[in-house]
Protein backbone atom coordinates (compact mmCIF):
# COMPACT_ATOMS: atom_id res chain seq x y z
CA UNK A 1 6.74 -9.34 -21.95
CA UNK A 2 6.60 -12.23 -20.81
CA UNK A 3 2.68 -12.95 -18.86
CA UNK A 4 2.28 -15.27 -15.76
CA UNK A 5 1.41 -18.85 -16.47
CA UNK A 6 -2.30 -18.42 -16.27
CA UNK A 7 -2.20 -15.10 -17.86
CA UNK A 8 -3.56 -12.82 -14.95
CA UNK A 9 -1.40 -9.47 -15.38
CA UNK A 10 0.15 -7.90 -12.46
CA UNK A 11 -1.88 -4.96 -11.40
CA UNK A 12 -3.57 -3.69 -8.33
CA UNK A 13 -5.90 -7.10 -8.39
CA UNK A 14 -2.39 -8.94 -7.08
CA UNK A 15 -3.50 -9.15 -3.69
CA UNK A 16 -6.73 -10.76 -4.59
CA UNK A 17 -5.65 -13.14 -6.97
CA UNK A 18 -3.16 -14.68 -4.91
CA UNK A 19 -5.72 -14.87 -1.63
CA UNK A 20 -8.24 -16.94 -4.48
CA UNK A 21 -5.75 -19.10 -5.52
CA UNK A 22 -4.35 -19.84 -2.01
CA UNK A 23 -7.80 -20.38 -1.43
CA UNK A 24 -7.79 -23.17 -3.79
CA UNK A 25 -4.24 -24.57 -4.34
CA UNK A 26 -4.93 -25.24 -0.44
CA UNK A 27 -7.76 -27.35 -1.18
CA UNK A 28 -6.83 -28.90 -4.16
CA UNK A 29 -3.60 -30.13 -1.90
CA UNK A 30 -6.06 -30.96 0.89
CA UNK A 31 -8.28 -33.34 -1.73
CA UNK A 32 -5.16 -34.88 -3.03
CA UNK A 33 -2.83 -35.67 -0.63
CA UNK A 34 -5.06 -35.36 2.36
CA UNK A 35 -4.37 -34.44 5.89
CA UNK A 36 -1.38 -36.40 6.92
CA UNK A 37 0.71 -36.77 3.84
CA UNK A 38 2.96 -34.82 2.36
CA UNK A 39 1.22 -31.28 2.83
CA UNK A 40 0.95 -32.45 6.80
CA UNK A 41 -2.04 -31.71 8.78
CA UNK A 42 -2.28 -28.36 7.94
CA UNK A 43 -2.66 -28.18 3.68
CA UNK A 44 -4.02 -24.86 3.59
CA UNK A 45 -0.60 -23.95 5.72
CA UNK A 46 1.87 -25.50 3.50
CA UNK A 47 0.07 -24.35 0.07
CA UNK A 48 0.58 -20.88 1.54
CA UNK A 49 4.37 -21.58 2.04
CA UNK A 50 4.18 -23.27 -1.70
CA UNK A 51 2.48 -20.04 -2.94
CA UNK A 52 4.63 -17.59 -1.41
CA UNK A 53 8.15 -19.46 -3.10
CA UNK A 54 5.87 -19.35 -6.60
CA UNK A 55 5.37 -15.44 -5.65
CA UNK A 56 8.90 -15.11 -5.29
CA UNK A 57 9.87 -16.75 -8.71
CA UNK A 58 7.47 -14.82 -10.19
CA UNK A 59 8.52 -11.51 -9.26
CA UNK A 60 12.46 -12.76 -10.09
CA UNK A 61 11.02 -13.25 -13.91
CA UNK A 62 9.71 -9.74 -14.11
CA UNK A 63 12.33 -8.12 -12.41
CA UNK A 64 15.26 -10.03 -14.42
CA UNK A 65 13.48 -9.82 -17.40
CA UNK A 66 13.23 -6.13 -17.18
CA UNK A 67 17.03 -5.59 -16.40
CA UNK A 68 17.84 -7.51 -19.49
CA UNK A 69 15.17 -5.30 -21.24
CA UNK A 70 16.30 -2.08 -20.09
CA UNK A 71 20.23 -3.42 -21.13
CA UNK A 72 18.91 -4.48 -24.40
CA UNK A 73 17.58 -1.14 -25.16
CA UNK A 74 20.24 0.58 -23.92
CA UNK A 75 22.87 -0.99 -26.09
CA UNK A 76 20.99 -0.52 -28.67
CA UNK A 77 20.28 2.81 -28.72
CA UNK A 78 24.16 3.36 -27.73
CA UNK A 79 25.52 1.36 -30.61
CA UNK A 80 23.17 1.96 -33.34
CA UNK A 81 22.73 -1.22 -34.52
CA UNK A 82 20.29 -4.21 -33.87
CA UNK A 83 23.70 -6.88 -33.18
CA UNK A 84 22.93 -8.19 -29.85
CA UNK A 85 19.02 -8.58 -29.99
CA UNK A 86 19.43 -12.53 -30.63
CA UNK A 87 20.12 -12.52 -26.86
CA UNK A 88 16.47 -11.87 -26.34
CA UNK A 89 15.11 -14.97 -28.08
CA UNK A 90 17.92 -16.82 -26.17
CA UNK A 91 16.17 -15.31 -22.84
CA UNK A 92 13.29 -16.57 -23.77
CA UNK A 93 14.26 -19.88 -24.65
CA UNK A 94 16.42 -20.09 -21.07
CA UNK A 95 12.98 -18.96 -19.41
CA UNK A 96 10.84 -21.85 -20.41
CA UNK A 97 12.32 -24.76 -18.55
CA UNK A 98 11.37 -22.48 -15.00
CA UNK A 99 7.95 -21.74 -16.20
CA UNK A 100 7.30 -25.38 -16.83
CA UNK A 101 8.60 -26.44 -13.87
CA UNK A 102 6.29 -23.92 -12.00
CA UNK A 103 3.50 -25.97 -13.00
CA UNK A 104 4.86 -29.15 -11.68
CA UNK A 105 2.16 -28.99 -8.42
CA UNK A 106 -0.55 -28.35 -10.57
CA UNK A 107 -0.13 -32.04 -12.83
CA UNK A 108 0.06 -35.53 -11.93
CA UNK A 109 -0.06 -38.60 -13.77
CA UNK A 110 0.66 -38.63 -17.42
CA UNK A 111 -0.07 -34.98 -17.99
CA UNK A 112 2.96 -34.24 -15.34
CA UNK A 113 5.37 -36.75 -17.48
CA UNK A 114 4.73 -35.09 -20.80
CA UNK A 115 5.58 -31.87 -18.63
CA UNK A 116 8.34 -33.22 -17.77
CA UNK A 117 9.87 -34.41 -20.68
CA UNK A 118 9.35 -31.16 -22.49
CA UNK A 119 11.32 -29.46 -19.57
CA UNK A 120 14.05 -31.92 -20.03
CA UNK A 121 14.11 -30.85 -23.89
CA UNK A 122 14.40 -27.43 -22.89
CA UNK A 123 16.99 -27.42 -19.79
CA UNK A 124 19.70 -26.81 -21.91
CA UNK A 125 18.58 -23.36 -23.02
CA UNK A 126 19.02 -22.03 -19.60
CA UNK A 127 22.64 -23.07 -18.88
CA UNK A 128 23.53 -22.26 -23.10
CA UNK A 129 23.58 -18.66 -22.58
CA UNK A 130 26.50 -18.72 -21.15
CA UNK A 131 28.05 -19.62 -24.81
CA UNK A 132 27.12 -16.31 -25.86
CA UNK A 133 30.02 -14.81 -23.67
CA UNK A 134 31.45 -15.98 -26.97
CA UNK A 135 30.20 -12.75 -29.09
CA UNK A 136 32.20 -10.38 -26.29
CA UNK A 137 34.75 -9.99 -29.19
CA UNK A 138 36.60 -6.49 -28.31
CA UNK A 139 38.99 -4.54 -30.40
CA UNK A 140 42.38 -3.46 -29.73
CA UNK A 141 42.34 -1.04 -26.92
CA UNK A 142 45.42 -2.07 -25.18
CA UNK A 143 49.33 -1.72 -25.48
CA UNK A 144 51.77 -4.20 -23.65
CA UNK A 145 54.67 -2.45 -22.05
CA UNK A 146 57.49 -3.52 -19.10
CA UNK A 147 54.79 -3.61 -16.70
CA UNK A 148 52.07 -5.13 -18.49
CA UNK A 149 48.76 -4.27 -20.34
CA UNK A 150 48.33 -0.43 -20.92
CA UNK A 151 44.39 0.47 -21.12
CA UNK A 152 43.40 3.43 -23.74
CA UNK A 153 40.89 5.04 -21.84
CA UNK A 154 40.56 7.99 -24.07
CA UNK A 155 39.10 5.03 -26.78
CA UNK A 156 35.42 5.30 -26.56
CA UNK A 157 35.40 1.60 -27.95
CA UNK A 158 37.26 0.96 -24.35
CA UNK A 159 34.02 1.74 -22.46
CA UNK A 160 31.82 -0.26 -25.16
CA UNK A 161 33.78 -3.39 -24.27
CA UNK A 162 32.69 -2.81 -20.70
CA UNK A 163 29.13 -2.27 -21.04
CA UNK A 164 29.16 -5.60 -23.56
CA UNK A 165 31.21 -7.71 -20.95
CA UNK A 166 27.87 -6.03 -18.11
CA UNK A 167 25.89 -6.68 -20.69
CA UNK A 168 26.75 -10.18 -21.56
CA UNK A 169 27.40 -11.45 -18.30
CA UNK A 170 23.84 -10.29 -17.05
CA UNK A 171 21.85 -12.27 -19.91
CA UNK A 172 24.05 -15.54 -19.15
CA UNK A 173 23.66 -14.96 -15.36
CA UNK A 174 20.18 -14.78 -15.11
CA UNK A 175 19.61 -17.60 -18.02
CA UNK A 176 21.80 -19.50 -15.39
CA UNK A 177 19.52 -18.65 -12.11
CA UNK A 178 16.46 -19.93 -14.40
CA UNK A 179 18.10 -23.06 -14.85
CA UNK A 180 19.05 -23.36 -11.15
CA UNK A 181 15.86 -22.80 -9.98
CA UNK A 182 13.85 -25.32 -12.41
CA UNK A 183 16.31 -27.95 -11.37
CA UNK A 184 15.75 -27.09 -7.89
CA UNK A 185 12.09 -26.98 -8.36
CA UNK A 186 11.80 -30.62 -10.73
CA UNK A 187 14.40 -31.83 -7.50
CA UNK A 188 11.42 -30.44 -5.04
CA UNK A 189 8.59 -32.23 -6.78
CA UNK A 190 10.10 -35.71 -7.24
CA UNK A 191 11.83 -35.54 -3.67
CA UNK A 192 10.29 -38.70 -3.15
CA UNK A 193 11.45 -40.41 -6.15
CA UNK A 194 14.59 -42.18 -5.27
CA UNK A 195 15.50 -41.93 -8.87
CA UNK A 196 14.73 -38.87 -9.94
CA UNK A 197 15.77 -36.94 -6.45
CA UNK A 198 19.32 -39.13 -6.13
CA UNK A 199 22.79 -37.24 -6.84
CA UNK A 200 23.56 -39.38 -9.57
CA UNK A 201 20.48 -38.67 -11.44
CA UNK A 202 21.24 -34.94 -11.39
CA UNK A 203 24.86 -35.57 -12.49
CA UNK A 204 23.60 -36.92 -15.29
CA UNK A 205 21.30 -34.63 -15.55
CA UNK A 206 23.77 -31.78 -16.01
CA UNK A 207 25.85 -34.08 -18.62
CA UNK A 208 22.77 -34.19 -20.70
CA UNK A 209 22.72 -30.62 -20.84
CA UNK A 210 26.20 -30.02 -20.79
CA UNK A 211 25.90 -32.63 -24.07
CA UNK A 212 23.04 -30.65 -25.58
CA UNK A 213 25.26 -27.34 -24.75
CA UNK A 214 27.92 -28.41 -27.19
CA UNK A 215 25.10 -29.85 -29.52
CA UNK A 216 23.78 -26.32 -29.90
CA UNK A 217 26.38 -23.79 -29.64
CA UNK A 218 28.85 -26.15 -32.19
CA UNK A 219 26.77 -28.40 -34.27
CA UNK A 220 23.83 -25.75 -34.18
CA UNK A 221 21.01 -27.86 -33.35
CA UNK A 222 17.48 -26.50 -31.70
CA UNK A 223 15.82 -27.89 -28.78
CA UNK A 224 12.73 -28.35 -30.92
CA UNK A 225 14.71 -30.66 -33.59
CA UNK A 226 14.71 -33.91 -30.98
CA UNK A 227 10.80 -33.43 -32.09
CA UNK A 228 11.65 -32.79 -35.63
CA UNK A 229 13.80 -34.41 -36.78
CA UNK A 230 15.50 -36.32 -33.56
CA UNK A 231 17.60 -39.27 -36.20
CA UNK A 232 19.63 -36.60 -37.27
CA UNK A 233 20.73 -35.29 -33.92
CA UNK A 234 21.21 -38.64 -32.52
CA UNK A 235 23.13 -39.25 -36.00
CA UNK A 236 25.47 -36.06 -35.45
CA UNK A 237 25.65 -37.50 -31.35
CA UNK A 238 26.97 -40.84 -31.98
CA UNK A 239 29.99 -39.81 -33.50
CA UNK A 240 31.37 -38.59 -29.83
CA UNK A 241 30.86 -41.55 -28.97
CA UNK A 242 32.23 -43.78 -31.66
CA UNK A 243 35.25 -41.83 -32.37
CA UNK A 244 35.60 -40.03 -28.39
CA UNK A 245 39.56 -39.83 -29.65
CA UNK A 246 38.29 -37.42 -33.06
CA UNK A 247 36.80 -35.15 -30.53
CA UNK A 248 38.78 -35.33 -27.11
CA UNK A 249 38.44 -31.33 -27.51
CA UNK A 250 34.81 -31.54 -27.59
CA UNK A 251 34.83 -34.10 -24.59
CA UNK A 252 36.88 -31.57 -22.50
CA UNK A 253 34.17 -28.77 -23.24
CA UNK A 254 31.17 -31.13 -22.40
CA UNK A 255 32.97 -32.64 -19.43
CA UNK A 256 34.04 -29.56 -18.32
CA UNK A 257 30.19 -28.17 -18.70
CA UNK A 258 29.00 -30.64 -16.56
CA UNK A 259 31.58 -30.56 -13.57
CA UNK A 260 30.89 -26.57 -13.45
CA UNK A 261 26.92 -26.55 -13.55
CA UNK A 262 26.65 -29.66 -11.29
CA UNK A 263 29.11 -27.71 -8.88
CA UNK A 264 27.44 -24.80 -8.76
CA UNK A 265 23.66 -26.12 -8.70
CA UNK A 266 25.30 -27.97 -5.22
CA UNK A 267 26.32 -24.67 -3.78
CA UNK A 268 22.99 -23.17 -5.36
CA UNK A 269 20.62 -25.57 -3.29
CA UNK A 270 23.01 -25.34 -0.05
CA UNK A 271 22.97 -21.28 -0.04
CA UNK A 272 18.79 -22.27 -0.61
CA UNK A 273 18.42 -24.22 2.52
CA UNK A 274 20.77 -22.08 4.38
CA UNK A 275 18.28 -19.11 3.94
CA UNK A 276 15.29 -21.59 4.95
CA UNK A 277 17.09 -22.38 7.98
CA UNK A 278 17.86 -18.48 8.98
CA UNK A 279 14.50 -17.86 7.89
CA UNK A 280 12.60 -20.52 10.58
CA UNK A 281 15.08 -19.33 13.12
CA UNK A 282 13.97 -15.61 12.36
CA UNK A 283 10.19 -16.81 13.26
């Protein structure tokens, strides 16, 4: 469903695509940054090492976007009815900030800061899905007793909650990784930004998406309307912060949002350079 960036499809041509484009992502690194700068002496080395992470993500889409697929269809065709199929548009929406970032090596210059603003716009899709653990709204299948919760097994509706909660937890997940990664990614292109790479700029980072979470999932606005119609969301925004007391509730979700996906983007990027580590001590 969803095609690579430049639209080649994945079929028994893989092998030679990716040997072209090494080809000449390694010499479009060479012309740029030369021998001894930040691709090192040996361009056509490190574009390898660039193109083999971008294989990786690649094959994480497909594979993650299939599982959700396959999920999709199979609650569906379980349930009979068409209730959870939002979840796909919401996939969607949580995949763009990752594809965008994916083309951070191939900009610079303005056309890389227009890139990068959309991908800020978007961010907050990825780490939204999470909301939608909202809709895992089960029925009675339970009976308290002396010793606590009795489960109803012989309730088919029992094993529906189950396969919602798999279900559920699956599309936020993966939204989540997407997010993770295009942070990681934006974090790996501007490394040499002191701004833009520096702790605090990725706390607030996750506070402007924690921000936008509540934005969406409460006051219902799109990504797209900052383009739109962008007075009316900074309108509905302001109040937060001119009356924090009126919405101390809100504060605690967005705060809350913020602490959790900062926290676990830090343990996200240490597991990351962990496995680079193993892996150069494995060659």
């Amino acid at each position: 469903m969803i095609a690579r960036g430049d639209q080649i499809p994945y079929t028994i041509f893989e092998p030679l695509y990716w040997k072209i484009r090494l080809v000449v992502y390694g010499a479009v690194l060479e012309r740029r940054f030369g021998g001894n700068s930040i691709v090192g002496s040996n361009p056509t080395s490190s574009a390898k090492i660039i193109m083999k992470n971008i294989k990786v993500i690649y094959k994480l889409i497909y594979y993650s976007v299939a599982l959700c697929l396959a999920l999709l269809v199979i609650r569906i065709l379980t349930s009979d009815n068409l209730q959870h199929t939002f979840l796909l548009w919401n996939l969607v929406l949580a995949l763009i900030p990752l594809v965008l970032s994916l083309k951070f090596s191939e900009h610079k210059g303005r056309k890389l800061w227009v890139l990068t603003i959309l991908w800020l716009l978007f961010l907050p899709n990825s780490f939204y899905v999470v909301t939608d653990l909202i809709h895992l709204n089960p029925p009675q299948v339970s009976t308290e007793n002396l010793y606590g919760p009795e489960i109803d097994y012989s309730n088919t509706q029992t094993f529906t909650i189950l396969f919602d909660a798999i279900f559920l937890f699956t599309y936020a997940l993966v939204s989540f990784v997407y997010g993770l990664e295009s942070i990681r990614l934006f974090r790996q292109k501007f490394s040499k930004h002191s701004v833009l790479s520096s702790v605090y700029f990725l706390i607030s980072l996750t506070f402007v998406s924690s921000f936008a979470i509540y934005l969406g999932r409460f006051s219902r606005w799109n990504s797209w309307d900052m383009l739109v119609r962008p007075w009316l969301v900074v309108k509905d925004s302001l109040n937060l912060f001119i009356h924090p007391a009126d919405y101390s509730k809100e504060w605690l979700i967005i705060i809350s949002f913020t602490i959790i996906t900062f926290g676990i983007y830090r343990l996200y990027e240490l597991f990351f350079r962990y496995a680079n580590t193993e892996s150069k001590k494995g060659h």
